[in-house]
C-alpha atoms as a PDB file:
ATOM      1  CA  UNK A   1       9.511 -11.305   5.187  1.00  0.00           C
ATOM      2  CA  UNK A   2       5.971 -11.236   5.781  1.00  0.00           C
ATOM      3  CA  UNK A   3       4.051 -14.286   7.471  1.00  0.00           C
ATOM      4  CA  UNK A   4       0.719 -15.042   6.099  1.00  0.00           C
ATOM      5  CA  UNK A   5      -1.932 -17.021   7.822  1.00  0.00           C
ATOM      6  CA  UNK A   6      -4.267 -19.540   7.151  1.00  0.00           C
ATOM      7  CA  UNK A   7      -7.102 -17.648   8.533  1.00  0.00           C
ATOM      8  CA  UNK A   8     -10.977 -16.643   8.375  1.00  0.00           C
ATOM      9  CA  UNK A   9     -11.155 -12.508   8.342  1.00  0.00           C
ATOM     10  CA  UNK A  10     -14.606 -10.585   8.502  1.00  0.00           C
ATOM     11  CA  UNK A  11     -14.908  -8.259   6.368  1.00  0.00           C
ATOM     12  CA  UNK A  12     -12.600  -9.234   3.905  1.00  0.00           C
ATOM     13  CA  UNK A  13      -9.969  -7.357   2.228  1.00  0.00           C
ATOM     14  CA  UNK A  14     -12.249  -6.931  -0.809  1.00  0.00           C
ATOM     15  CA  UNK A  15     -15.485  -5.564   1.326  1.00  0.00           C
ATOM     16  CA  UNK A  16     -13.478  -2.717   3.055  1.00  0.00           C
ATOM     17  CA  UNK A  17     -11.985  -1.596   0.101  1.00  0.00           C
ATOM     18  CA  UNK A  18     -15.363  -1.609  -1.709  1.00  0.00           C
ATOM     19  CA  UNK A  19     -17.233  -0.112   1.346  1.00  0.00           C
ATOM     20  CA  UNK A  20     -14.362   2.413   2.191  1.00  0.00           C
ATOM     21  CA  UNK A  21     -12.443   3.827  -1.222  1.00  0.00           C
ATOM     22  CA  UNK A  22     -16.217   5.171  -2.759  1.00  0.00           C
ATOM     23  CA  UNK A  23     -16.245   7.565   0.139  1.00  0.00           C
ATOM     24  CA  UNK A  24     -13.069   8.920  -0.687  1.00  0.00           C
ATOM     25  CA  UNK A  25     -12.326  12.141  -3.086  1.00  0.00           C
ATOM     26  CA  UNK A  26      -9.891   9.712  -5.451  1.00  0.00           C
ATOM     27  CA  UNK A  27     -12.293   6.565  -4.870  1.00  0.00           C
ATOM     28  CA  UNK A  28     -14.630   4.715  -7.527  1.00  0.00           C
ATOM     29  CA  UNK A  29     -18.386   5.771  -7.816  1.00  0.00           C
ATOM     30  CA  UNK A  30     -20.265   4.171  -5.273  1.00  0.00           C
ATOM     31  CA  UNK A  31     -22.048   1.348  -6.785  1.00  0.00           C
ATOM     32  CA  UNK A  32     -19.149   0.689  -9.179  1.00  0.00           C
ATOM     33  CA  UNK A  33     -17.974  -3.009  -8.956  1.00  0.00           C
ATOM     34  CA  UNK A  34     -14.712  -3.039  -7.392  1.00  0.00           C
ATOM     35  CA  UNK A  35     -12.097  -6.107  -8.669  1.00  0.00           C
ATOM     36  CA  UNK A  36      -9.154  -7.441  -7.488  1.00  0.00           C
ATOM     37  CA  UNK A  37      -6.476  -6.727  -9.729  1.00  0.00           C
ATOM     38  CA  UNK A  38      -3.312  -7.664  -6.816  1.00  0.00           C
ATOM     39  CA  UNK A  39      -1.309  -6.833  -4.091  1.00  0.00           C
ATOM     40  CA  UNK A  40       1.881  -6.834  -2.535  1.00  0.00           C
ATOM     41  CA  UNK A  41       3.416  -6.126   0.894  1.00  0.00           C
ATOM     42  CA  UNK A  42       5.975  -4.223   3.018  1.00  0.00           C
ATOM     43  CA  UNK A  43       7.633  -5.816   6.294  1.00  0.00           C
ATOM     44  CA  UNK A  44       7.323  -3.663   9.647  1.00  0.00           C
ATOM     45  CA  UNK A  45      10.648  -3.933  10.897  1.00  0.00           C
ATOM     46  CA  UNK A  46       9.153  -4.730  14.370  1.00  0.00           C
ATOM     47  CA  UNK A  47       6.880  -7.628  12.879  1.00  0.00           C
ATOM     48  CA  UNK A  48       3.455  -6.135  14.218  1.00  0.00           C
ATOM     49  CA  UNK A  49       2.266  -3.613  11.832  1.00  0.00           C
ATOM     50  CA  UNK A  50       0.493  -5.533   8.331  1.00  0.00           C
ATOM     51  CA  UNK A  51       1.229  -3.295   5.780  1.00  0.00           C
ATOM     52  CA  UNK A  52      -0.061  -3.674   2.097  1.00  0.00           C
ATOM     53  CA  UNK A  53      -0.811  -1.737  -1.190  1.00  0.00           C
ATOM     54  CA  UNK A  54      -4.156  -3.432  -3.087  1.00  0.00           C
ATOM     55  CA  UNK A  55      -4.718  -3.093  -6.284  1.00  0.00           C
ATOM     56  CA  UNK A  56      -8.237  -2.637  -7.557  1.00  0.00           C
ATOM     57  CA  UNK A  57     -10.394  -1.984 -10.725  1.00  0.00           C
ATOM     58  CA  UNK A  58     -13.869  -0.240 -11.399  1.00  0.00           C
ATOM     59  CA  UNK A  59     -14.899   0.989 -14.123  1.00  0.00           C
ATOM     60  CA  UNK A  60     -12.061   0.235 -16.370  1.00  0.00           C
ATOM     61  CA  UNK A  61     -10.053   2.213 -13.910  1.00  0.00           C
ATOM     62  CA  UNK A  62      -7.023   0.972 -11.690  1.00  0.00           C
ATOM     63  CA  UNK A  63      -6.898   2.169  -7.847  1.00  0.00           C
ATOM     64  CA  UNK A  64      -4.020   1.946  -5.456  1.00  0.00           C
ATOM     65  CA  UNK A  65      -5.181   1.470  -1.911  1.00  0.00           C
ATOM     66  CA  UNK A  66      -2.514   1.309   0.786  1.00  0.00           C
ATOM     67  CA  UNK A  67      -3.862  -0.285   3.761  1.00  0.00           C
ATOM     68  CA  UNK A  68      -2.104  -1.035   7.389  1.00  0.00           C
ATOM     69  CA  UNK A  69      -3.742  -3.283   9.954  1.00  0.00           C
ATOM     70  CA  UNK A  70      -2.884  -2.610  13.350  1.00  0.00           C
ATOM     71  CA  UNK A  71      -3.524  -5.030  16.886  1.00  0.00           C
ATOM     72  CA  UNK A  72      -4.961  -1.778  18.356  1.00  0.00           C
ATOM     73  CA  UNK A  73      -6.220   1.826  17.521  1.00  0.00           C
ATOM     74  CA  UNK A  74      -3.433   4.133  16.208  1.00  0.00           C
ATOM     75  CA  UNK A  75      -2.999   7.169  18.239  1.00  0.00           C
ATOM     76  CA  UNK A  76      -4.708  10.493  16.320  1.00  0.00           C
ATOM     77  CA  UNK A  77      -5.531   8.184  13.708  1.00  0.00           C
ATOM     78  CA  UNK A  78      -9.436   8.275  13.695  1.00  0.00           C
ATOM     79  CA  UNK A  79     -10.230  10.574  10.667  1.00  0.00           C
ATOM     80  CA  UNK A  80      -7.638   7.251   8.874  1.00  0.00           C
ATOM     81  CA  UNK A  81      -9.831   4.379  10.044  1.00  0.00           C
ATOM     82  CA  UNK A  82     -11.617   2.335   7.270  1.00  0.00           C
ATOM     83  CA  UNK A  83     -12.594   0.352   8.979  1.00  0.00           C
ATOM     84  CA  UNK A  84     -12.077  -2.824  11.874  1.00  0.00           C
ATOM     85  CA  UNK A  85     -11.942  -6.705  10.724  1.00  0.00           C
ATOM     86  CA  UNK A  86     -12.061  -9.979  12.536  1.00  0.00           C
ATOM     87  CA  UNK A  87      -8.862 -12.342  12.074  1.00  0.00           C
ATOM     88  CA  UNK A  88      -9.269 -15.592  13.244  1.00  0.00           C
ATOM     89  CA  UNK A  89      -5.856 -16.230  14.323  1.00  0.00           C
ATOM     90  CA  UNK A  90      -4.699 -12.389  15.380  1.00  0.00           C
ATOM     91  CA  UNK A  91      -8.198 -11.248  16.395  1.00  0.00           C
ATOM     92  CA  UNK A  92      -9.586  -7.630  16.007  1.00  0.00           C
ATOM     93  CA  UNK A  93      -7.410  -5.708  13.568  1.00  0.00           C
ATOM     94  CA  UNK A  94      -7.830  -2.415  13.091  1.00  0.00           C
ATOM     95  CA  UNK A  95      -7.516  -0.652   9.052  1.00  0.00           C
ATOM     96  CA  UNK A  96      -6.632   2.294   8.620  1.00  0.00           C
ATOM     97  CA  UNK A  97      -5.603   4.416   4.972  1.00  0.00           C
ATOM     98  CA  UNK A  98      -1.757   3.514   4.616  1.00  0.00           C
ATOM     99  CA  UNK A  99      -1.112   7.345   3.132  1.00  0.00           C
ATOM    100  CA  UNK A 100      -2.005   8.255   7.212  1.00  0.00           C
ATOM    101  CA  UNK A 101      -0.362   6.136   9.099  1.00  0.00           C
ATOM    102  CA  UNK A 102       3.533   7.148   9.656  1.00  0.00           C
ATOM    103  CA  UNK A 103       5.034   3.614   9.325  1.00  0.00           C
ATOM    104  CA  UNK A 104       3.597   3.050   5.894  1.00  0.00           C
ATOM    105  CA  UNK A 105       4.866   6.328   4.833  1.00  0.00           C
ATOM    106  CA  UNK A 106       8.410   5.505   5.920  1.00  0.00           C
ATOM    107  CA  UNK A 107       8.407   2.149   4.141  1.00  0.00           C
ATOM    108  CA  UNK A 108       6.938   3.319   0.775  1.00  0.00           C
ATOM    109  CA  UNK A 109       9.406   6.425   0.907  1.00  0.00           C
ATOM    110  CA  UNK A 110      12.403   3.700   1.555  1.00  0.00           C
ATOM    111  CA  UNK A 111      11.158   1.326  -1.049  1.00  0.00           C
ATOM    112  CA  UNK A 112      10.692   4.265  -3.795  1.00  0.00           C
ATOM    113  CA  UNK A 113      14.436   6.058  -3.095  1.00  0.00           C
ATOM    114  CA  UNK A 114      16.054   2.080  -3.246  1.00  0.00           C
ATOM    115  CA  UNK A 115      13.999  -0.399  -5.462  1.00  0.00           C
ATOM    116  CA  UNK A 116      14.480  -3.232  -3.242  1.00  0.00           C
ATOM    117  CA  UNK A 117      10.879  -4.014  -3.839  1.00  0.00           C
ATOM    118  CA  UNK A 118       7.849  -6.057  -1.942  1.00  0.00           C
ATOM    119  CA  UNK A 119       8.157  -8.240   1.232  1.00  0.00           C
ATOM    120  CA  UNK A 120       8.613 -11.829   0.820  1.00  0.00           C
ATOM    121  CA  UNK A 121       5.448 -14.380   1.314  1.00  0.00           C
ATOM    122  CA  UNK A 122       5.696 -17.325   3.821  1.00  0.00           C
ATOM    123  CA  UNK A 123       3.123 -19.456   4.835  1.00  0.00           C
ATOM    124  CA  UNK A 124       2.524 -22.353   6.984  1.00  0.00           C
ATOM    125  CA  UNK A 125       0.573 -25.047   5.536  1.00  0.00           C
ATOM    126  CA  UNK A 126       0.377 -28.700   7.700  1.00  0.00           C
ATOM    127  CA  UNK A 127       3.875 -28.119   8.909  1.00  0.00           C
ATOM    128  CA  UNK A 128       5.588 -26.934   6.289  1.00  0.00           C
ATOM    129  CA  UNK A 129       6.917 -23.487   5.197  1.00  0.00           C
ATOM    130  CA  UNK A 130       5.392 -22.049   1.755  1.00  0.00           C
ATOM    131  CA  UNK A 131       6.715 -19.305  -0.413  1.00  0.00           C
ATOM    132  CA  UNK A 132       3.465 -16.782  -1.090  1.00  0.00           C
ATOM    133  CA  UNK A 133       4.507 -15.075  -4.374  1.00  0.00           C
ATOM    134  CA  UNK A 134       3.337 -11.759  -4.640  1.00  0.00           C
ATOM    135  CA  UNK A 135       0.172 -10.955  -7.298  1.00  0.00           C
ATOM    136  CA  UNK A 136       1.917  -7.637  -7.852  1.00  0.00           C
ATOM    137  CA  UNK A 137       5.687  -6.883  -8.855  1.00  0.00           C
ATOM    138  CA  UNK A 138       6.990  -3.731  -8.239  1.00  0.00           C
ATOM    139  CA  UNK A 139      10.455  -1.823  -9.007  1.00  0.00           C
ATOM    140  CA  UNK A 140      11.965   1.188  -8.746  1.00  0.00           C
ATOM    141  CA  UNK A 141      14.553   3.440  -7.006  1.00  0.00           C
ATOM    142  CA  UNK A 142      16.806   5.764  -7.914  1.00  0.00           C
ATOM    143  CA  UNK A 143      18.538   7.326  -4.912  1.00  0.00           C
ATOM    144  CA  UNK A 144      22.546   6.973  -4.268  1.00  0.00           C
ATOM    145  CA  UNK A 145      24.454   5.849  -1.358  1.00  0.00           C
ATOM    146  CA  UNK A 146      24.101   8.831   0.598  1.00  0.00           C
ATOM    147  CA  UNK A 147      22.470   8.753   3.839  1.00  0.00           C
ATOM    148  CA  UNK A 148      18.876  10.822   3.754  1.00  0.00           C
ATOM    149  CA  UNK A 149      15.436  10.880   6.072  1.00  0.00           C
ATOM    150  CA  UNK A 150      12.616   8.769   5.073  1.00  0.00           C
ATOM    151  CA  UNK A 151      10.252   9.854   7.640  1.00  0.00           C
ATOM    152  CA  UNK A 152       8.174  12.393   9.202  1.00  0.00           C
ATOM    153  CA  UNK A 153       6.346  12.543   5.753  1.00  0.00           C
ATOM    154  CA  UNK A 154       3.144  15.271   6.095  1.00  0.00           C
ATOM    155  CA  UNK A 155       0.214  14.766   4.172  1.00  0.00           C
ATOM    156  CA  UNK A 156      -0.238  18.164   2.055  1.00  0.00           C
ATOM    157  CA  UNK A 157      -2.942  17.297  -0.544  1.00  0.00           C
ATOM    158  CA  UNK A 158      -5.149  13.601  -0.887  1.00  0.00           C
ATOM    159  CA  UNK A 159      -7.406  13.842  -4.295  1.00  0.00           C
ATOM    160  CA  UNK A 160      -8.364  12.404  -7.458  1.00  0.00           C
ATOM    161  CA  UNK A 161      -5.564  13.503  -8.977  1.00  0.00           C
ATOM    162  CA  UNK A 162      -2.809  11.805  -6.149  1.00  0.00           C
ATOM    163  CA  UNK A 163      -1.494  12.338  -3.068  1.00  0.00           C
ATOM    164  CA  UNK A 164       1.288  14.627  -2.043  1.00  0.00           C
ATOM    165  CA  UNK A 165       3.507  14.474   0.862  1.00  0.00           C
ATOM    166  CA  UNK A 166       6.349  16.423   2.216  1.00  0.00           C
ATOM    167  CA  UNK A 167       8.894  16.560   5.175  1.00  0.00           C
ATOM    168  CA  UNK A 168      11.939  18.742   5.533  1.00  0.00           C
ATOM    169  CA  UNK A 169      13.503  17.607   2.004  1.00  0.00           C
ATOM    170  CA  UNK A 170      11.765  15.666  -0.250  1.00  0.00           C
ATOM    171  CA  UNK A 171       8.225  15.489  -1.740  1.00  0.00           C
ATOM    172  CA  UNK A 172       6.208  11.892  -2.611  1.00  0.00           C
ATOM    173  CA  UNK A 173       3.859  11.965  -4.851  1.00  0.00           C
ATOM    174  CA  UNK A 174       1.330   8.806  -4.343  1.00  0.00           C
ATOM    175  CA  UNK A 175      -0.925   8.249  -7.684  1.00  0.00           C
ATOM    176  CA  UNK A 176      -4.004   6.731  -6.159  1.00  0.00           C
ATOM    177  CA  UNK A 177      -5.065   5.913 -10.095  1.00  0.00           C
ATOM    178  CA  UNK A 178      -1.974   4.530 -11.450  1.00  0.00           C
ATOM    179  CA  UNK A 179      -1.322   4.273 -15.292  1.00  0.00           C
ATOM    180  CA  UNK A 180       1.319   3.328 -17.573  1.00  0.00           C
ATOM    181  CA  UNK A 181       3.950   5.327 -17.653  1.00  0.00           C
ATOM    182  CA  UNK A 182       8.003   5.694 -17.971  1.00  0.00           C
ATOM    183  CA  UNK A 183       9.792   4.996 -14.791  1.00  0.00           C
ATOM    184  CA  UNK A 184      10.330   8.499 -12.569  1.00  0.00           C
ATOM    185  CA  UNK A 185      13.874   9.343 -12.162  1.00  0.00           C
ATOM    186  CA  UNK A 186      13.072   7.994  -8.383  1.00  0.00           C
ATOM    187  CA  UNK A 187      10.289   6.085  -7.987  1.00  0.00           C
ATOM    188  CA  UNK A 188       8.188   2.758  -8.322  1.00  0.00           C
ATOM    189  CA  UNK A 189       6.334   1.156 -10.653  1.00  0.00           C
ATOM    190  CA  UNK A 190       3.966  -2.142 -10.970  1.00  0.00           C
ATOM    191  CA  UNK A 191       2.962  -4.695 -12.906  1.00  0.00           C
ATOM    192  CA  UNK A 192       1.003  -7.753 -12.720  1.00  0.00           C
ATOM    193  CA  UNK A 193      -0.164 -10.800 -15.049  1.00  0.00           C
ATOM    194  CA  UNK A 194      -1.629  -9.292 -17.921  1.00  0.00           C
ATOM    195  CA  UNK A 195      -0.368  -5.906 -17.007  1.00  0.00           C
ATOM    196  CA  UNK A 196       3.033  -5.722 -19.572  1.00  0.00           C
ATOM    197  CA  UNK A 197       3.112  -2.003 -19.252  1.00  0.00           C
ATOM    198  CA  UNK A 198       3.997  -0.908 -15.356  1.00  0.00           C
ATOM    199  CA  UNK A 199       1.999   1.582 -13.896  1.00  0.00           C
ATOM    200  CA  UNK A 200       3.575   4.856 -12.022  1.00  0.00           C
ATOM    201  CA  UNK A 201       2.807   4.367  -8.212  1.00  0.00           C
ATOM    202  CA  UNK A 202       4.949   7.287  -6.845  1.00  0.00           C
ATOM    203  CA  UNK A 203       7.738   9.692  -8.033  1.00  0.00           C
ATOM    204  CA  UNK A 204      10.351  11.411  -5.147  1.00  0.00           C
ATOM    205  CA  UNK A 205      11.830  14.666  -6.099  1.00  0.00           C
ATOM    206  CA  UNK A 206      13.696  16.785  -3.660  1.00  0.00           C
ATOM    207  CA  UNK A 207      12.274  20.513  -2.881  1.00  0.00           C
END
């Protein structure tokens, strides 16, 4: 479940993403307009790490851009910063690429072997609790009952072609410019209003 806040943030979601993804090999052109397609969520099991996936276009092109704000710096983390923001209710959050930081990894690696999809939206609006719907649906999975690791994911390659990365037994492959597609064998797609055909956001395969 993730809690949302009625709050003021500077920059917003949509200025880091249009200041930051340009200056990265997969990113739009700089100077492309950059539009909000979506987004959806994952919970940190510890409740301090925000962890989301936006979806963006430019161009006539769809980007995926995993973010994770953080109350403070992560540790080795500096060539993953995008940049900081200003919540007024949490106060200085710290961005960094989602593809970087470990606990993002281990969530979309979970979500992609099982299906069991996006984090839940509450709010709190004069008193009351809110459901938050998601903008973006996802689905997926794949895996059996057996009991496998989901973490210590390396990143191996980060272009405009995807993102691959690898620990002792499986491989993720991220696609930073989604497009339709048939669902992997284990993996997730999306979709979103006015978006019929999902789009292929990552396919697991063991090595």
């Amino acid at each position: 479940m993730a809690i949302l806040h009625n709050a003021t943030i500077t920059p917003t979601k949509l200025e880091v993403i249009a200041a930051w993804a340009p200056t990265q090999p997969w990113g739009p052109p700089a100077g492309e307009e950059v539009k909000v397609v979506g987004a959806f969520r994952f919970d940190d099991p510890d409740g301090k790490v925000g962890m989301e996936t936006h979806l963006v276009s430019a161009g006539g092109t769809v980007y995926a851009v995993p973010l994770t704000y953080r109350e403070a710096p992560l540790e080795g983390a500096d060539d993953a910063l995008a940049s900081q923001m200003e919540h007024s209710v949490l106060g200085t959050r710290w961005i960094y690429d989602g593809l970087r930081d470990p606990l993002f990894v281990t969530m979309l690696a979970a979500v992609s072997m099982t299906g069991q999809g996006e984090a839940l939206g509450l709010a709190v609006y004069e008193g009351r609790w809110y459901v938050a719907p998601s903008t973006v649906r996802i689905s997926g999975g794949g895996w059996g009952r057996e009991r496998v690791p989901v973490d210590a994911f390396e990143l191996e390659r980060d272009d405009e072609s995807g993102a691959t990365l690898r620990n002792d037994r499986f491989q993720l492959d991220v696609f930073r410019r989604p497009v339709p597609g048939p669902k992997p064998p284990i993996g997730l797609r999306a979709s979103w209003d006015g978006q019929d055909d999902p789009v292929v956001l990552t396919a697991f395969s063991e090595r």
